[in-house]
Every structure is written in C-alpha cells, then in structure tokens.
PDB file of N, CA and C in Angstrom:
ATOM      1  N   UNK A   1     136.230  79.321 127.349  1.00  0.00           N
ATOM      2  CA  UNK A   1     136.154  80.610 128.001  1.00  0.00           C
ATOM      3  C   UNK A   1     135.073  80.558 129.072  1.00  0.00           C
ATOM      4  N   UNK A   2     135.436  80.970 130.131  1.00  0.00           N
ATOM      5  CA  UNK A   2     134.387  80.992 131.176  1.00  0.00           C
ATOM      6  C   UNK A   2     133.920  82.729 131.640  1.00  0.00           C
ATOM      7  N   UNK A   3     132.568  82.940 131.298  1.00  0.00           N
ATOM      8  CA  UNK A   3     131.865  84.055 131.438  1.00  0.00           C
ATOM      9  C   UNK A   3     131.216  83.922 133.248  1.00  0.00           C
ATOM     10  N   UNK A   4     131.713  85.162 133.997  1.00  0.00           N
ATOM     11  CA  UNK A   4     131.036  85.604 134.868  1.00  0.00           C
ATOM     12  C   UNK A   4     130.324  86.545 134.984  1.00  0.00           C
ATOM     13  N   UNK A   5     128.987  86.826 134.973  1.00  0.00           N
ATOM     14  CA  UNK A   5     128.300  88.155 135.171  1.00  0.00           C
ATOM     15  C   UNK A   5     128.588  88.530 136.417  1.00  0.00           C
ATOM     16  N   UNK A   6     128.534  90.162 135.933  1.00  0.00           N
ATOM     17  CA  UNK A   6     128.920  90.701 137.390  1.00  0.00           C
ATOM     18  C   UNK A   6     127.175  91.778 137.828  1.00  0.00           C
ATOM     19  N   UNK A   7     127.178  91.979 139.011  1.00  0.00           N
ATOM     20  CA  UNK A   7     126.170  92.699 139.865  1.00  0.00           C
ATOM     21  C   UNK A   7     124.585  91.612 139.482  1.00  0.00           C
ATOM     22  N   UNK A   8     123.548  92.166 139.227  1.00  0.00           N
ATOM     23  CA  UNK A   8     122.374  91.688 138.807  1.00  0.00           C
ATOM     24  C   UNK A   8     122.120  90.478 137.774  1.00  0.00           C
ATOM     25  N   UNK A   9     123.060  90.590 136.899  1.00  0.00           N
ATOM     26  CA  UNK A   9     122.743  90.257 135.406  1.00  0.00           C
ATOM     27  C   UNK A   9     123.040  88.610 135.522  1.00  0.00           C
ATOM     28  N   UNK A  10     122.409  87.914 134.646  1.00  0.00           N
ATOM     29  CA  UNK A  10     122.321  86.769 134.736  1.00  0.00           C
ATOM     30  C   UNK A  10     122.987  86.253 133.212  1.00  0.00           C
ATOM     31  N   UNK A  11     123.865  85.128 132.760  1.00  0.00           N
ATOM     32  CA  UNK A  11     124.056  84.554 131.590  1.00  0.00           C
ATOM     33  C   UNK A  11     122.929  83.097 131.489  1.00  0.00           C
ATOM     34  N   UNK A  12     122.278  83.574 130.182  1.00  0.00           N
ATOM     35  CA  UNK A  12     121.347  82.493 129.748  1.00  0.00           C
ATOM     36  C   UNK A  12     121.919  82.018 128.343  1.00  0.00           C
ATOM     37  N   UNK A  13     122.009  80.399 128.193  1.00  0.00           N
ATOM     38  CA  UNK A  13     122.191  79.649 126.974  1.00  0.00           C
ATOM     39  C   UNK A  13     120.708  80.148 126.319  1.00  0.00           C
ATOM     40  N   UNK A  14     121.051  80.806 124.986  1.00  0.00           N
ATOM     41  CA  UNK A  14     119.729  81.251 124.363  1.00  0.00           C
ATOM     42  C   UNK A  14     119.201  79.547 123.632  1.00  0.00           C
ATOM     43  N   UNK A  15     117.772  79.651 124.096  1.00  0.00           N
ATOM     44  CA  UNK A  15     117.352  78.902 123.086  1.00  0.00           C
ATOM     45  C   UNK A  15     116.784  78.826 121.609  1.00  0.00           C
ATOM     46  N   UNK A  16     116.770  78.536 120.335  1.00  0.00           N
ATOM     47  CA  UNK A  16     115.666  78.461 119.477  1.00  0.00           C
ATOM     48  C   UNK A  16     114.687  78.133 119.125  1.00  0.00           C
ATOM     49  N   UNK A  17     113.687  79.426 118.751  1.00  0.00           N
ATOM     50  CA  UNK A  17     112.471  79.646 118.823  1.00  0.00           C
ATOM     51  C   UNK A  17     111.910  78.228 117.218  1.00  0.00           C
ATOM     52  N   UNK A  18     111.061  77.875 117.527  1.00  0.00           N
ATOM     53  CA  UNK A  18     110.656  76.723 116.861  1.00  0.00           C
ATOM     54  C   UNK A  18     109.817  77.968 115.128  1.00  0.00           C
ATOM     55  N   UNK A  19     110.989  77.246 114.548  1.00  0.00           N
ATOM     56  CA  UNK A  19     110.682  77.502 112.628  1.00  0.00           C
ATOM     57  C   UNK A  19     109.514  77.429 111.755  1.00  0.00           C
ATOM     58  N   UNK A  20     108.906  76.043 112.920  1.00  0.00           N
ATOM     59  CA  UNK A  20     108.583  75.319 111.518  1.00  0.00           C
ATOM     60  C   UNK A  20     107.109  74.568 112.806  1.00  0.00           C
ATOM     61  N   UNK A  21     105.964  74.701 111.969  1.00  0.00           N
ATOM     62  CA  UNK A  21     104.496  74.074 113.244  1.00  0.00           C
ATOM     63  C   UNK A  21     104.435  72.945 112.983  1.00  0.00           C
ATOM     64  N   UNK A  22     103.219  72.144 113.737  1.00  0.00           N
ATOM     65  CA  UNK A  22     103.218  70.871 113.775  1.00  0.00           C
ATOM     66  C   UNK A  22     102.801  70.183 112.338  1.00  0.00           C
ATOM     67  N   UNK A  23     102.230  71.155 111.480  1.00  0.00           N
ATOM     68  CA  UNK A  23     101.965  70.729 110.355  1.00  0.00           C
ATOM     69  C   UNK A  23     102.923  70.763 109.151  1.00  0.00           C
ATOM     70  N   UNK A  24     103.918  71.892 109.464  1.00  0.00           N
ATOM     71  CA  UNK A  24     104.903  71.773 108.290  1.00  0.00           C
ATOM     72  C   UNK A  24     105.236  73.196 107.762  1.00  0.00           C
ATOM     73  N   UNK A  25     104.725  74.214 108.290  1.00  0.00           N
ATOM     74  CA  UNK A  25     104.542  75.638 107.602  1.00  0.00           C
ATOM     75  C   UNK A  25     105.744  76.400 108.509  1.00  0.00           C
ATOM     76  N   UNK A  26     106.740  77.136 108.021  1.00  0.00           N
ATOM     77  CA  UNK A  26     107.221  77.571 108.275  1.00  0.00           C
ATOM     78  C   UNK A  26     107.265  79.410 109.048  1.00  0.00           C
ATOM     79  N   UNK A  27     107.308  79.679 110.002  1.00  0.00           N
ATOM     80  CA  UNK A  27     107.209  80.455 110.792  1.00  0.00           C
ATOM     81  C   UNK A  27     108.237  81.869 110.593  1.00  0.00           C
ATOM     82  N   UNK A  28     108.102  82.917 110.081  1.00  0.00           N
ATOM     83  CA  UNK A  28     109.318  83.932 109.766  1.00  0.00           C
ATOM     84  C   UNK A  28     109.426  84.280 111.096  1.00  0.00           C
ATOM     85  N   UNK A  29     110.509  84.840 111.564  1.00  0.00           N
ATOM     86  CA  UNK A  29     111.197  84.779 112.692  1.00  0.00           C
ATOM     87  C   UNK A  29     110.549  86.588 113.571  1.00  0.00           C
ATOM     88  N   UNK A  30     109.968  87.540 112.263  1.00  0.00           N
ATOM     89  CA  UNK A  30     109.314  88.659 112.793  1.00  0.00           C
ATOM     90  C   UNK A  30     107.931  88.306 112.708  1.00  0.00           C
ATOM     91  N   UNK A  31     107.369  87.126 113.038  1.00  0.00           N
ATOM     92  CA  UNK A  31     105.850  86.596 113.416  1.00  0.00           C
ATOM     93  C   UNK A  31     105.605  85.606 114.472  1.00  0.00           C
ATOM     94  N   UNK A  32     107.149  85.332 114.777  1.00  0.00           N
ATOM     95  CA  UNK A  32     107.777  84.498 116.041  1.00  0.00           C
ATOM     96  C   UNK A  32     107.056  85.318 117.490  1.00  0.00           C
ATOM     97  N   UNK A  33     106.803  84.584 118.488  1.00  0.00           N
ATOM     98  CA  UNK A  33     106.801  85.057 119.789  1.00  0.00           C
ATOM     99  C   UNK A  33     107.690  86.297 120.640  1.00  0.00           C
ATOM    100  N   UNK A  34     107.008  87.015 121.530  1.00  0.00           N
ATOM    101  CA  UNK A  34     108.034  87.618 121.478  1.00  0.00           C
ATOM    102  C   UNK A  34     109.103  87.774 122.880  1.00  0.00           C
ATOM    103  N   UNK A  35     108.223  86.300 123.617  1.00  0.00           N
ATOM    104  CA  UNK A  35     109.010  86.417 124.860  1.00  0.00           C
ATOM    105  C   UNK A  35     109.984  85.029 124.513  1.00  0.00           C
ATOM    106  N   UNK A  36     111.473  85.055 125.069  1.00  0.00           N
ATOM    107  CA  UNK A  36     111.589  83.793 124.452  1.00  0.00           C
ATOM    108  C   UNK A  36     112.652  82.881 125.899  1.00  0.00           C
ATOM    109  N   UNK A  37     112.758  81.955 125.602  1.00  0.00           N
ATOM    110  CA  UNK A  37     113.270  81.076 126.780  1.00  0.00           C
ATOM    111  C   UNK A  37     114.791  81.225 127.035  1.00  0.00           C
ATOM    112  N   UNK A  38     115.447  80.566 127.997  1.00  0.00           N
ATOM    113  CA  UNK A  38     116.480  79.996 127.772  1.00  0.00           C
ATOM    114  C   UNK A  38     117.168  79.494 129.044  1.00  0.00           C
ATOM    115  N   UNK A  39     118.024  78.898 129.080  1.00  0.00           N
ATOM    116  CA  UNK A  39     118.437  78.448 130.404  1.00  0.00           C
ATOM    117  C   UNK A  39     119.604  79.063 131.019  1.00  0.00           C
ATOM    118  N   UNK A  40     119.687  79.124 132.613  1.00  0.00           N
ATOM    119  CA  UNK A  40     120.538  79.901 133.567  1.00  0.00           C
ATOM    120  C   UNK A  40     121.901  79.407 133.376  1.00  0.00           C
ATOM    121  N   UNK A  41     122.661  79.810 133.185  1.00  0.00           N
ATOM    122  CA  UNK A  41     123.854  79.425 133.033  1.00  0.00           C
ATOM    123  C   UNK A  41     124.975  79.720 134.380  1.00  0.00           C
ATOM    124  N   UNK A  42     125.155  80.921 134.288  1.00  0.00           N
ATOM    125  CA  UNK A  42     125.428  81.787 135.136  1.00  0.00           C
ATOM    126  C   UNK A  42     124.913  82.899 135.938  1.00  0.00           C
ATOM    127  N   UNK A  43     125.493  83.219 137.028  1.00  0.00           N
ATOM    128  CA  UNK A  43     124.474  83.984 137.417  1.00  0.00           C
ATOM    129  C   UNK A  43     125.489  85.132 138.485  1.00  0.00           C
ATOM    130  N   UNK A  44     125.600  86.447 138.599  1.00  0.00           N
ATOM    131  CA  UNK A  44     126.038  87.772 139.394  1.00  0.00           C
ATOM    132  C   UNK A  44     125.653  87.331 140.707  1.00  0.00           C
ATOM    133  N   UNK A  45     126.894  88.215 141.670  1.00  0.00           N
ATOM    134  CA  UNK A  45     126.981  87.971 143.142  1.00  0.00           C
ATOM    135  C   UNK A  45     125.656  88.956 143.848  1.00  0.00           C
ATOM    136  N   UNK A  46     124.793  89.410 143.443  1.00  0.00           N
ATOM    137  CA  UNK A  46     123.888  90.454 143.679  1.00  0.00           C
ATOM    138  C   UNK A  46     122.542  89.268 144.648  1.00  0.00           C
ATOM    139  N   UNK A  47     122.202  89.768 145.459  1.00  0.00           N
ATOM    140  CA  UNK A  47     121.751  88.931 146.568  1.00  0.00           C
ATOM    141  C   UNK A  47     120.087  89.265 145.948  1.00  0.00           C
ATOM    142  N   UNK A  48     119.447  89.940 144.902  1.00  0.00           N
ATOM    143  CA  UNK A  48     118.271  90.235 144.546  1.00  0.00           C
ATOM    144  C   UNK A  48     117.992  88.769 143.462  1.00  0.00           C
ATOM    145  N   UNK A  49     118.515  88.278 142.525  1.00  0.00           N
ATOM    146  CA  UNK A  49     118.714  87.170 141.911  1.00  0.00           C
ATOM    147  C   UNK A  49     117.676  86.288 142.192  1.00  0.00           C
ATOM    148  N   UNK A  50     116.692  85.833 141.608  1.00  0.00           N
ATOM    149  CA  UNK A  50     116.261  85.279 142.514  1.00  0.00           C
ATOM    150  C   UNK A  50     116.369  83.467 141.800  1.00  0.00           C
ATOM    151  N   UNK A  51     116.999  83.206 140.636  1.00  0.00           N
ATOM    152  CA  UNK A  51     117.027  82.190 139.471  1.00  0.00           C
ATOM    153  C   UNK A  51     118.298  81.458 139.867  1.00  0.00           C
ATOM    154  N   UNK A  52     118.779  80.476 139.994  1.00  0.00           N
ATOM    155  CA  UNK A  52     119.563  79.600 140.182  1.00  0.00           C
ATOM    156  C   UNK A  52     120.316  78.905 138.668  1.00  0.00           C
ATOM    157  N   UNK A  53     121.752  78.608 138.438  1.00  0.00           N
ATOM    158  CA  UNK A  53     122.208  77.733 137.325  1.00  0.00           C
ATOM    159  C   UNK A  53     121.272  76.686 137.264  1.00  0.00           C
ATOM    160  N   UNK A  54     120.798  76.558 135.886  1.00  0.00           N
ATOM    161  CA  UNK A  54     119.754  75.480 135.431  1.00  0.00           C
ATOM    162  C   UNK A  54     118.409  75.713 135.455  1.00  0.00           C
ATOM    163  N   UNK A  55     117.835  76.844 135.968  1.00  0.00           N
ATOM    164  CA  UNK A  55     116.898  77.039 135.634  1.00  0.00           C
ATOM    165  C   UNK A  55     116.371  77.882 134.350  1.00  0.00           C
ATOM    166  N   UNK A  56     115.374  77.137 133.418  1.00  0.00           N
ATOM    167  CA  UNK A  56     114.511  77.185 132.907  1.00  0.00           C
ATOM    168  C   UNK A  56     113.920  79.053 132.561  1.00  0.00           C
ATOM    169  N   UNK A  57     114.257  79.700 132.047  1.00  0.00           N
ATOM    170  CA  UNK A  57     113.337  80.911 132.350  1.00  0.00           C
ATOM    171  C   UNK A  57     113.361  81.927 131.047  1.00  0.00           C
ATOM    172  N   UNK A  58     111.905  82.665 130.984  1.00  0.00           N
ATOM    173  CA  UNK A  58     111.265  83.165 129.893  1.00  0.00           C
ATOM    174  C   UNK A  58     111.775  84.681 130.212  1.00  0.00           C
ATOM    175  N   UNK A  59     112.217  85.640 129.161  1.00  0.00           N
ATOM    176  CA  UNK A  59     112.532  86.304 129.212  1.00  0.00           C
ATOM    177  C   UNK A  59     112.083  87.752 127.909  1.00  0.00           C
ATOM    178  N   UNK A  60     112.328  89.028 127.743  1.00  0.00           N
ATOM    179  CA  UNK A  60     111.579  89.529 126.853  1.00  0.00           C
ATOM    180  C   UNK A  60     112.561  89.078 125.593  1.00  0.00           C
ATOM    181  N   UNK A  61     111.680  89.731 124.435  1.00  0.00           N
ATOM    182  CA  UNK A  61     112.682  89.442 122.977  1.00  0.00           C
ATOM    183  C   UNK A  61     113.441  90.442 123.011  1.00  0.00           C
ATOM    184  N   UNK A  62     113.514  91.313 123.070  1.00  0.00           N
ATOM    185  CA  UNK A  62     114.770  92.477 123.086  1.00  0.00           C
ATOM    186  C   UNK A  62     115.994  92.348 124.382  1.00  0.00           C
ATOM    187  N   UNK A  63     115.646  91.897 125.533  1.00  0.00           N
ATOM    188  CA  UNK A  63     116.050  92.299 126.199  1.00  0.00           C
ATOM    189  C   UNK A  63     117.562  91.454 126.547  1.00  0.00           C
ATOM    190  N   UNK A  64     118.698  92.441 126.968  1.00  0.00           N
ATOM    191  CA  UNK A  64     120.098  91.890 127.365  1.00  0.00           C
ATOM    192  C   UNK A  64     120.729  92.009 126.201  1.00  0.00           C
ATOM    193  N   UNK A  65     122.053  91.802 126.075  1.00  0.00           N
ATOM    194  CA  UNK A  65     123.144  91.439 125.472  1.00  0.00           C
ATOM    195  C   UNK A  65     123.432  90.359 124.614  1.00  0.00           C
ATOM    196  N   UNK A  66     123.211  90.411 123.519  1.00  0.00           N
ATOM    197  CA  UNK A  66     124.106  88.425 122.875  1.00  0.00           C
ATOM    198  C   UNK A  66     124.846  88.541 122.587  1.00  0.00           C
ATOM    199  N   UNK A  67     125.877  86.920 122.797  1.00  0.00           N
ATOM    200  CA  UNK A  67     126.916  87.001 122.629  1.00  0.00           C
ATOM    201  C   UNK A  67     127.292  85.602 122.428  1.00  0.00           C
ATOM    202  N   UNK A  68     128.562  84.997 121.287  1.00  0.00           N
ATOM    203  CA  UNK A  68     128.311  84.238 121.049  1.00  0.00           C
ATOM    204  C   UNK A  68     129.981  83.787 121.157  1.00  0.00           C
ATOM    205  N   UNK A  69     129.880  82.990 122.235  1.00  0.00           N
ATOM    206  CA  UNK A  69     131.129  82.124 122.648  1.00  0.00           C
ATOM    207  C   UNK A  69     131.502  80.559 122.083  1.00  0.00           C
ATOM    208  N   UNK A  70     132.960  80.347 121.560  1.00  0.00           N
ATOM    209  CA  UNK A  70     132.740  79.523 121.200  1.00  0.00           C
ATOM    210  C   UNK A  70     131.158  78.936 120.438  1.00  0.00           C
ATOM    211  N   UNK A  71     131.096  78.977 119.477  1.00  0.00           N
ATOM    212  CA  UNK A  71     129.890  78.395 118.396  1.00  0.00           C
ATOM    213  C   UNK A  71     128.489  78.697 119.537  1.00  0.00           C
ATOM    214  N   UNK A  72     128.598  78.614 120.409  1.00  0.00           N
ATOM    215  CA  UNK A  72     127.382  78.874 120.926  1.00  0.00           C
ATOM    216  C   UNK A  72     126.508  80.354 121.417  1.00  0.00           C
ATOM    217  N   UNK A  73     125.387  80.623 121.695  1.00  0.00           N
ATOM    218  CA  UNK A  73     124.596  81.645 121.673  1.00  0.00           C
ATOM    219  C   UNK A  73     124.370  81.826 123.027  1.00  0.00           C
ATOM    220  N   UNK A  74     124.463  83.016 123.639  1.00  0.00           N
ATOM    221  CA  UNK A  74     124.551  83.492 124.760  1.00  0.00           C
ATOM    222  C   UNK A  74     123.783  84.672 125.134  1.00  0.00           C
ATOM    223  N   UNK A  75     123.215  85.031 126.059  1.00  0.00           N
ATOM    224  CA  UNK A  75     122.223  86.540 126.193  1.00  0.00           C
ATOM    225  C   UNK A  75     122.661  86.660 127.799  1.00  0.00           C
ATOM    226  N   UNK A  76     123.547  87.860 127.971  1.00  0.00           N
ATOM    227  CA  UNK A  76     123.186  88.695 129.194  1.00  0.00           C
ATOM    228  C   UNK A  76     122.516  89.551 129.551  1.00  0.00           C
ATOM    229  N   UNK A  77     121.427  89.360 130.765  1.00  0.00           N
ATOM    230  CA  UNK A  77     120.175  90.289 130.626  1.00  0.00           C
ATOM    231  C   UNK A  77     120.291  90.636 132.279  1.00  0.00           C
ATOM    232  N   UNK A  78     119.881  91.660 132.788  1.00  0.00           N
ATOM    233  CA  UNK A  78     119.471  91.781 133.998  1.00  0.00           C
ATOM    234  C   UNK A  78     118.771  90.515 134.601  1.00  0.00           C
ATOM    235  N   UNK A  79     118.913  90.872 135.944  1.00  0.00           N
ATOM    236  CA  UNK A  79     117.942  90.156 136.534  1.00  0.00           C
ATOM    237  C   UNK A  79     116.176  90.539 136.505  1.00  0.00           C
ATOM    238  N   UNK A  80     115.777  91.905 136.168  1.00  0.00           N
ATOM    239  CA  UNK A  80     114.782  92.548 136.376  1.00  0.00           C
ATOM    240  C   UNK A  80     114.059  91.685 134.768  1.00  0.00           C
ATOM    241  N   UNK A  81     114.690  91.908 133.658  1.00  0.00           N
ATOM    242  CA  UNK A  81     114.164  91.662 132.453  1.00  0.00           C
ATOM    243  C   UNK A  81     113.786  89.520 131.968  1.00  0.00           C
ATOM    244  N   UNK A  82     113.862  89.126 133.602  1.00  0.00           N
ATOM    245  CA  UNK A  82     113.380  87.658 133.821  1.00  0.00           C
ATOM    246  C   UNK A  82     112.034  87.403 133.789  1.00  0.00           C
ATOM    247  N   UNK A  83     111.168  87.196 133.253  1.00  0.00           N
ATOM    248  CA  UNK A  83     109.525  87.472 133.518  1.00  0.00           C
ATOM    249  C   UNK A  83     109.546  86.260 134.666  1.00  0.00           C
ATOM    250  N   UNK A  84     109.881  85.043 134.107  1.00  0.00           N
ATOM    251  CA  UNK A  84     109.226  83.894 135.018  1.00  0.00           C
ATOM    252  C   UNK A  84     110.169  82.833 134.284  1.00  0.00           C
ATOM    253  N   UNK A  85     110.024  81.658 135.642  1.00  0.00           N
ATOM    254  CA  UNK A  85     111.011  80.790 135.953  1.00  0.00           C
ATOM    255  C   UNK A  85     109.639  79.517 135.027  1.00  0.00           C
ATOM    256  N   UNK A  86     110.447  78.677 133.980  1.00  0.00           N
ATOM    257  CA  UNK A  86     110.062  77.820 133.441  1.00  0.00           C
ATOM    258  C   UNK A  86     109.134  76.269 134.414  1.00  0.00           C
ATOM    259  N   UNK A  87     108.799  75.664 134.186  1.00  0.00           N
ATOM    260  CA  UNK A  87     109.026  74.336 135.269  1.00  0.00           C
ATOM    261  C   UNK A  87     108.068  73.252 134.500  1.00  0.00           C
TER     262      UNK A  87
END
C-alpha cells in the first residue's frame, strides 16, 4: 500500500524508543522520553515542508496520527509538530 499525505503533514516510519539501558534495567514506556524520532517517509505537496524523504527527525510524543500498514508502524503528523531535523 502506498500512503500519500496530503497538504502539510508529513508520513514518518515510527521508531522504537530503547527498553532496556546500557546496564540492563528495563525502562517502562510512561518514564520513556517524551520527544521521540523517526524517519521521513513521505511527505504533502505544501511548499512550507521544510524535511525531505529520509530525513532523520524528532518529533513530540503525542503528536499526529498512527497507523500501522502492513506489520509496520507509521505516524502522520503535521509539518508544524517537527521540532528538529536529526543529523
């Protein structure tokens, strides 16, 4: 299935937030961070955009849509709710 966002909104492959620290202790998921990553997938014909397919970028924990295509995890979010581009 191929997802196009339409106007602003951007599709990001969600990533997962790390479980478990360098020592071995496991992390509950409401003590987790709360901005979280993921990469550009797709991206709306809206000329404000400013993130490109493949980029890298941190985004809030609430924010956008998930959705889960084929086995995989998906978040549509505005373009506004992008904090910053990864690198």
């Amino acid at each position: 299935m191929n997802i196009k966002p339409l106007g602003d909104r951007v599709l990001l492959k969600a990533e997962v937030a790390e479980e478990k620290t360098k020592g071995g202790l496991y992390i509950p998921q409401t003590a987790q961070e709360k901005t979280q990553t993921g990469v550009v997938t797709a991206i709306g014909e809206s000329e404000e955009i400013q993130v490109k397919v493949g980029d890298k970028v941190m985004h809030d924990k609430y924010a956008g849509t998930a959705i889960t295509v084929e086995g995989e995890d998906y978040l549509i979010v505005s373009s506004s709710d992008i904090i910053a581009i990864v690198e």
